[in-house]
N, C-alpha and C. Protein backbone atom coordinates (compact mmCIF):
# COMPACT_ATOMS: atom_id res chain seq x y z
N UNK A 1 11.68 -5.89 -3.57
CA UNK A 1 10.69 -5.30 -4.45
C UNK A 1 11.15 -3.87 -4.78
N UNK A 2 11.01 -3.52 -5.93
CA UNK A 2 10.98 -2.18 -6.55
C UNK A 2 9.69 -1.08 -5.65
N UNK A 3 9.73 -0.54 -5.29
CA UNK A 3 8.79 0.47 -5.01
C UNK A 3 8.52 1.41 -5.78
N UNK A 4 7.85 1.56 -6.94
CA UNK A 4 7.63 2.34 -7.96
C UNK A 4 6.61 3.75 -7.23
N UNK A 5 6.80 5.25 -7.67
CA UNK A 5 5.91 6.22 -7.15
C UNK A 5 6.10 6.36 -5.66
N UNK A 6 7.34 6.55 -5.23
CA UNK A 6 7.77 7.12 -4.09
C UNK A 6 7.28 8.11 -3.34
N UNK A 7 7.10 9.18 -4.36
CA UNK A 7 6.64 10.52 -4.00
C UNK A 7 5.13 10.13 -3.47
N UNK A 8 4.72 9.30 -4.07
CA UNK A 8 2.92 9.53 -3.26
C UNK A 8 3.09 8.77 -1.81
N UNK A 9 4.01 8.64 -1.24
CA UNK A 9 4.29 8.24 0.23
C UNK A 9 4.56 9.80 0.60
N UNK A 10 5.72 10.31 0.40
CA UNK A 10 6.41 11.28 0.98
C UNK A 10 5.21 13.10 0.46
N UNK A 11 4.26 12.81 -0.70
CA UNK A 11 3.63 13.84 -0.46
C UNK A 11 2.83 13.86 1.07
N UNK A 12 2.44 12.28 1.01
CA UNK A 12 1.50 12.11 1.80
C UNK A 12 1.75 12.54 3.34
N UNK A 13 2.98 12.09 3.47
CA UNK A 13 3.52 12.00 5.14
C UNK A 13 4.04 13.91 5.19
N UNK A 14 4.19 14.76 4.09
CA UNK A 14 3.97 15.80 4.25
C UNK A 14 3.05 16.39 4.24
N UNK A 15 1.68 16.16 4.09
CA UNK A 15 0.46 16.88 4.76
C UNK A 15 0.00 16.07 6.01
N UNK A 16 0.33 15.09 6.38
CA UNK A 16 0.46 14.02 7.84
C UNK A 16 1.50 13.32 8.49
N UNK A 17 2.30 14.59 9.00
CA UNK A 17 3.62 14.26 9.46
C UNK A 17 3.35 13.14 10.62
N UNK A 18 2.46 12.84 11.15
CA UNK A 18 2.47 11.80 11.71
C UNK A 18 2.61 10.45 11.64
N UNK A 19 2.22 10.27 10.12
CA UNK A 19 2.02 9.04 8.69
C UNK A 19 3.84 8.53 8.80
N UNK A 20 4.80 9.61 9.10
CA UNK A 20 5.93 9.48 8.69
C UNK A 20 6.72 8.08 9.06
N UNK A 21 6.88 7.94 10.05
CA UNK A 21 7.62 6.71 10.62
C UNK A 21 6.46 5.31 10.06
N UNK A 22 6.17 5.21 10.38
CA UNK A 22 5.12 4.28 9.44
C UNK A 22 4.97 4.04 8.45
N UNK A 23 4.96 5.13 7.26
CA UNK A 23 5.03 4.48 5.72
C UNK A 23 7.08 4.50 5.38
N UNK A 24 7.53 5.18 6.28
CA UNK A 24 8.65 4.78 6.09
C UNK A 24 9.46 3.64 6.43
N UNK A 25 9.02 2.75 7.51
CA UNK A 25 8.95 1.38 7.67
C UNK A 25 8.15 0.89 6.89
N UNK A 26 6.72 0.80 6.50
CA UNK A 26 6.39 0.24 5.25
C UNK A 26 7.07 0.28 4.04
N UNK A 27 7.88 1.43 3.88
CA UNK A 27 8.88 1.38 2.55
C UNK A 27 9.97 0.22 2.75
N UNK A 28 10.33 0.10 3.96
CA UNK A 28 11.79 -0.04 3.98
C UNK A 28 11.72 -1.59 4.11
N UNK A 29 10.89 -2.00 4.61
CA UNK A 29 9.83 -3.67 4.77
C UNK A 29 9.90 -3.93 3.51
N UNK A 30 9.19 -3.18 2.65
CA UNK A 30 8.92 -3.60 1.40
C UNK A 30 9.93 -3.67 0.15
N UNK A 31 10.88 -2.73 0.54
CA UNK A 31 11.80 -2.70 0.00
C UNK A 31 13.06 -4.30 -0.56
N UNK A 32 12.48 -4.58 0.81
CA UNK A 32 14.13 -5.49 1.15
C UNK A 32 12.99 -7.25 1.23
N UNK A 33 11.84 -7.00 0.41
CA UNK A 33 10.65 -8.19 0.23
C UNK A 33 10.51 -8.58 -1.11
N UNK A 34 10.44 -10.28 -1.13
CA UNK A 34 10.88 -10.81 -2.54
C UNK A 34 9.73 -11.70 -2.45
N UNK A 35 8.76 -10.98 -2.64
CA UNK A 35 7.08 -11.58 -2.58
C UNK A 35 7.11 -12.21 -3.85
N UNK A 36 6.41 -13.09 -4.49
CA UNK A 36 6.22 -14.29 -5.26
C UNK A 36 4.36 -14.35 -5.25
N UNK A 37 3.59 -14.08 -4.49
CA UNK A 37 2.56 -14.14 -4.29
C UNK A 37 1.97 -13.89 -2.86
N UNK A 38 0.17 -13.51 -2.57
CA UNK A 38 -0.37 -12.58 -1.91
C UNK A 38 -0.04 -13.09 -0.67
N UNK A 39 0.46 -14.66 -0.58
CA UNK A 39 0.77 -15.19 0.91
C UNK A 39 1.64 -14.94 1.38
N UNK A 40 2.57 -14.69 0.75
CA UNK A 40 3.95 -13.77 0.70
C UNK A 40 3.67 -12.57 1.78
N UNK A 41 3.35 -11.81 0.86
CA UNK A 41 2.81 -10.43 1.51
C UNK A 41 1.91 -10.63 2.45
N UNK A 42 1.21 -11.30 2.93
CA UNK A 42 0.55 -11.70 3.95
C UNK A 42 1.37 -11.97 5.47
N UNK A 43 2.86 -12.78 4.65
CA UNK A 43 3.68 -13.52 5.55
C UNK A 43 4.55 -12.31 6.51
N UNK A 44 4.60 -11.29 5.54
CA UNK A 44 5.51 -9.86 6.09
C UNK A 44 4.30 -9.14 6.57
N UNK A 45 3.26 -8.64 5.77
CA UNK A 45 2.27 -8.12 6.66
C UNK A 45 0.96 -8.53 6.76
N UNK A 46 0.73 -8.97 8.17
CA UNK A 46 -0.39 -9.60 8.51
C UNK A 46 -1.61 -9.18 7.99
N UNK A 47 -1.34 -8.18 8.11
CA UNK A 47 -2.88 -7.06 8.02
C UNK A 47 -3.27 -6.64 6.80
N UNK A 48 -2.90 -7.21 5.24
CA UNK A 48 -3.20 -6.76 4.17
C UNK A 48 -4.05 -7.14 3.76
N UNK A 49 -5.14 -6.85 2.84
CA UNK A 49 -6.09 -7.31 2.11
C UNK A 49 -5.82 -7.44 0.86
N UNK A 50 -6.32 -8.17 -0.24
CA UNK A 50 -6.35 -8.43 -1.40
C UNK A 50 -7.69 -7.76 -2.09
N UNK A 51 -7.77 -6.95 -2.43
CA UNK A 51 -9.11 -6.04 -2.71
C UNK A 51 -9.55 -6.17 -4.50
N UNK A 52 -10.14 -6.81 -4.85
CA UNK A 52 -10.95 -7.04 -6.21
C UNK A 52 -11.71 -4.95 -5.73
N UNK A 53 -11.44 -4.24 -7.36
CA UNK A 53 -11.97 -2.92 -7.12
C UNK A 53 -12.49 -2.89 -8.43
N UNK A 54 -13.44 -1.63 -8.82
CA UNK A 54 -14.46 -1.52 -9.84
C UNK A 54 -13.89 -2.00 -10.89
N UNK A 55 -12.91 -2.16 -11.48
CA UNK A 55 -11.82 -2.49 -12.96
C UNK A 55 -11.93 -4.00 -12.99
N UNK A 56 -12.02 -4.58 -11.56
CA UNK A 56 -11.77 -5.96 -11.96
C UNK A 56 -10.29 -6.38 -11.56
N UNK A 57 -9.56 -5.31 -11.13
CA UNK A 57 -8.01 -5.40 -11.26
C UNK A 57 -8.16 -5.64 -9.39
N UNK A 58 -6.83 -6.23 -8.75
CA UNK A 58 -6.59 -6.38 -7.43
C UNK A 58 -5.83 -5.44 -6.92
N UNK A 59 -6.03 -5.18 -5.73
CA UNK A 59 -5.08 -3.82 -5.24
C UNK A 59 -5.12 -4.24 -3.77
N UNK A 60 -3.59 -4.26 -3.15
CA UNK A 60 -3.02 -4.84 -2.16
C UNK A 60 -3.52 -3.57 -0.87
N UNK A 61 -4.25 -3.85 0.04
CA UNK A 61 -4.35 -2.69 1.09
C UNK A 61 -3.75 -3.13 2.31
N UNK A 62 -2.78 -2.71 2.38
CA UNK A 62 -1.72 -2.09 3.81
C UNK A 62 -2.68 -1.76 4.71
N UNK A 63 -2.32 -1.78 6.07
CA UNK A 63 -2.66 -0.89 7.37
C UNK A 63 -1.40 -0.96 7.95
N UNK A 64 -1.28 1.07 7.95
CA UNK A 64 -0.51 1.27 8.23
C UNK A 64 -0.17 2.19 10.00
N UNK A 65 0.87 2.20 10.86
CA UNK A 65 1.17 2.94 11.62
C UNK A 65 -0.61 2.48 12.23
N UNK A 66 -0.81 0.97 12.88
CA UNK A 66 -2.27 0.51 13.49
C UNK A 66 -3.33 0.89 12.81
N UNK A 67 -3.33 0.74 11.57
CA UNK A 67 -4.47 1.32 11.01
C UNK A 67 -5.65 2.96 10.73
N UNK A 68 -4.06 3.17 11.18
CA UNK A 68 -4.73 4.89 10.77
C UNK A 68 -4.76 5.10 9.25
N UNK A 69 -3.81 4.74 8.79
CA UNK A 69 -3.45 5.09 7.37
C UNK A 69 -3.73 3.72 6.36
N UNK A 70 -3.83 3.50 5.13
CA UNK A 70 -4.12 2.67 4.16
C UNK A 70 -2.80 3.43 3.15
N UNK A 71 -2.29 2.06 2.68
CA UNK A 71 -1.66 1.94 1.01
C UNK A 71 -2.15 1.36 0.48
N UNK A 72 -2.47 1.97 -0.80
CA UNK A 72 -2.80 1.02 -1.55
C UNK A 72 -2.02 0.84 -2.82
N UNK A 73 -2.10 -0.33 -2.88
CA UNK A 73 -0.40 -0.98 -4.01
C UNK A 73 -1.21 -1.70 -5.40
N UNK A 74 -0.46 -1.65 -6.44
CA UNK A 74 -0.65 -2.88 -6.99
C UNK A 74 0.44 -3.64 -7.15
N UNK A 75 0.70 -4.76 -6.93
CA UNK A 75 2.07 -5.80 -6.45
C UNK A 75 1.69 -6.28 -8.06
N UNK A 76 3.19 -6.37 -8.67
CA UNK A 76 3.37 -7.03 -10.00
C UNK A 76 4.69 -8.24 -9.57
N UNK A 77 4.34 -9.41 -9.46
CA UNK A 77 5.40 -10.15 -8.65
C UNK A 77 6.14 -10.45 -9.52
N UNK A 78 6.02 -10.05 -10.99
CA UNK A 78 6.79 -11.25 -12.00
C UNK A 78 8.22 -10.64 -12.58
N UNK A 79 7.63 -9.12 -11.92
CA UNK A 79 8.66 -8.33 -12.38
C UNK A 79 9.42 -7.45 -10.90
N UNK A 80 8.74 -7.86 -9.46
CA UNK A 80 9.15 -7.67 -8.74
C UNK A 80 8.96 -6.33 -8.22
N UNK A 81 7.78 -5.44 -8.91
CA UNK A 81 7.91 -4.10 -8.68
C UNK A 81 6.62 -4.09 -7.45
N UNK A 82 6.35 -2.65 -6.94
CA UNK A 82 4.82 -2.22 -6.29
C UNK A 82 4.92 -1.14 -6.58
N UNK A 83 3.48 -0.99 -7.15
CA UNK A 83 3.26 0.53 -7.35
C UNK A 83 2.41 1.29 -6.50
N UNK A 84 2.69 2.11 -5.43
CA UNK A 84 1.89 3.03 -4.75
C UNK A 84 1.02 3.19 -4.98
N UNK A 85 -0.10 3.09 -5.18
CA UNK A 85 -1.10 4.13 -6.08
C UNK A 85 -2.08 5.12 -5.20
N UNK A 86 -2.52 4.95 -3.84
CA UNK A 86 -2.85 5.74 -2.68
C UNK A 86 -2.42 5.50 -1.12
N UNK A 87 -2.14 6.77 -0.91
CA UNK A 87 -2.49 6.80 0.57
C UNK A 87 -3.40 7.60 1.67
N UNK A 88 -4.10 6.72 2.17
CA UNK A 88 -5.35 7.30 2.50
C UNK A 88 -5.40 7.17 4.22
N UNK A 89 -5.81 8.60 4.70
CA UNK A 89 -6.52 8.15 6.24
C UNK A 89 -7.18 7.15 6.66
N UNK A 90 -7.54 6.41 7.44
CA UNK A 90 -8.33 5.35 7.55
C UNK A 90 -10.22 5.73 7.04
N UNK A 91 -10.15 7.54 7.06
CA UNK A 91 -11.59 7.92 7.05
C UNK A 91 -11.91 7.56 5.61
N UNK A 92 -10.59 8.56 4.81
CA UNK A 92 -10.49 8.28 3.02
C UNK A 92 -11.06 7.13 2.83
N UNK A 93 -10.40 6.05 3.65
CA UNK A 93 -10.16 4.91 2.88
C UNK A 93 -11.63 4.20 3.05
N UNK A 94 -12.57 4.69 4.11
CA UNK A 94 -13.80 4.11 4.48
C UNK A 94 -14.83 4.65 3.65
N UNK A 95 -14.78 5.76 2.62
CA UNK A 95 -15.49 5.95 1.73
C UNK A 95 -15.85 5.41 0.53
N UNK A 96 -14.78 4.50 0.17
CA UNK A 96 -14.82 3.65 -1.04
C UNK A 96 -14.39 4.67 -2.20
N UNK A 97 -14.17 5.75 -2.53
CA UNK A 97 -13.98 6.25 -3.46
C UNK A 97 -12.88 6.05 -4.12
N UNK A 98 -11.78 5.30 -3.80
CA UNK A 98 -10.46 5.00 -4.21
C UNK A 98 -10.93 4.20 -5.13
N UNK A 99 -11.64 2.78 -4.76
CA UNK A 99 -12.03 1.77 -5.53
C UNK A 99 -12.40 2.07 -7.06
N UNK A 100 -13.00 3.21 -7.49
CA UNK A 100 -13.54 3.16 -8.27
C UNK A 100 -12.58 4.05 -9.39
N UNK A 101 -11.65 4.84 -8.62
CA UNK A 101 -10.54 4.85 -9.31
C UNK A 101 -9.38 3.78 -10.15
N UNK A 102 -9.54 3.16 -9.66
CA UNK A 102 -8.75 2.04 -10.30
C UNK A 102 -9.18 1.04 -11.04
């Protein structure tokens, strides 16, 4: 897979240097993953959700480094890319406010 929006990993793991080893194995997982569909991504990581959000559109949520951290992706399989689109503390991510971004 393409990992499109790099930088919103690496801003992230620079205001939570702890995030680091973790979304950087999530990169590197994802990187070298030739997902086809959500069972796919299911098959590499157990722990993802398939999230229907205010748009109507789906957005793939990661738990990352045991669930401290959330990605949230949108997986385009046809073209093989993921696009970052947040990364959130587990607190962020319990507010729902992402959702309604997208």
């Amino acid at each position: 897979m393409r990992i499109i929006k790099w930088r919103v990993l690496r801003d992230f793991f620079g205001k939570h240097p702890a995030a680091e080893s973790g979304l950087c194995r999530w990169f590197e997982v994802t990187r070298k993953a030739r997902w086809q569909n959500p069972a796919d991504v299911r098959d590499t990581f157990n722990r993802t959700d398939m999230v229907t959000v205010d748009s109507g559109r789906t957005a793939a949520v990661f738990d990352v480094s045991g669930g401290n951290y959330r990605v949230i992706a949108a997986i385009h399989y046809d073209k093989q890319r993921v696009y970052t689109l947040f990364v959130l503390t587990h607190e962020e991510y319990e507010t729902n406010r992402w959702r309604k971004e997208l």
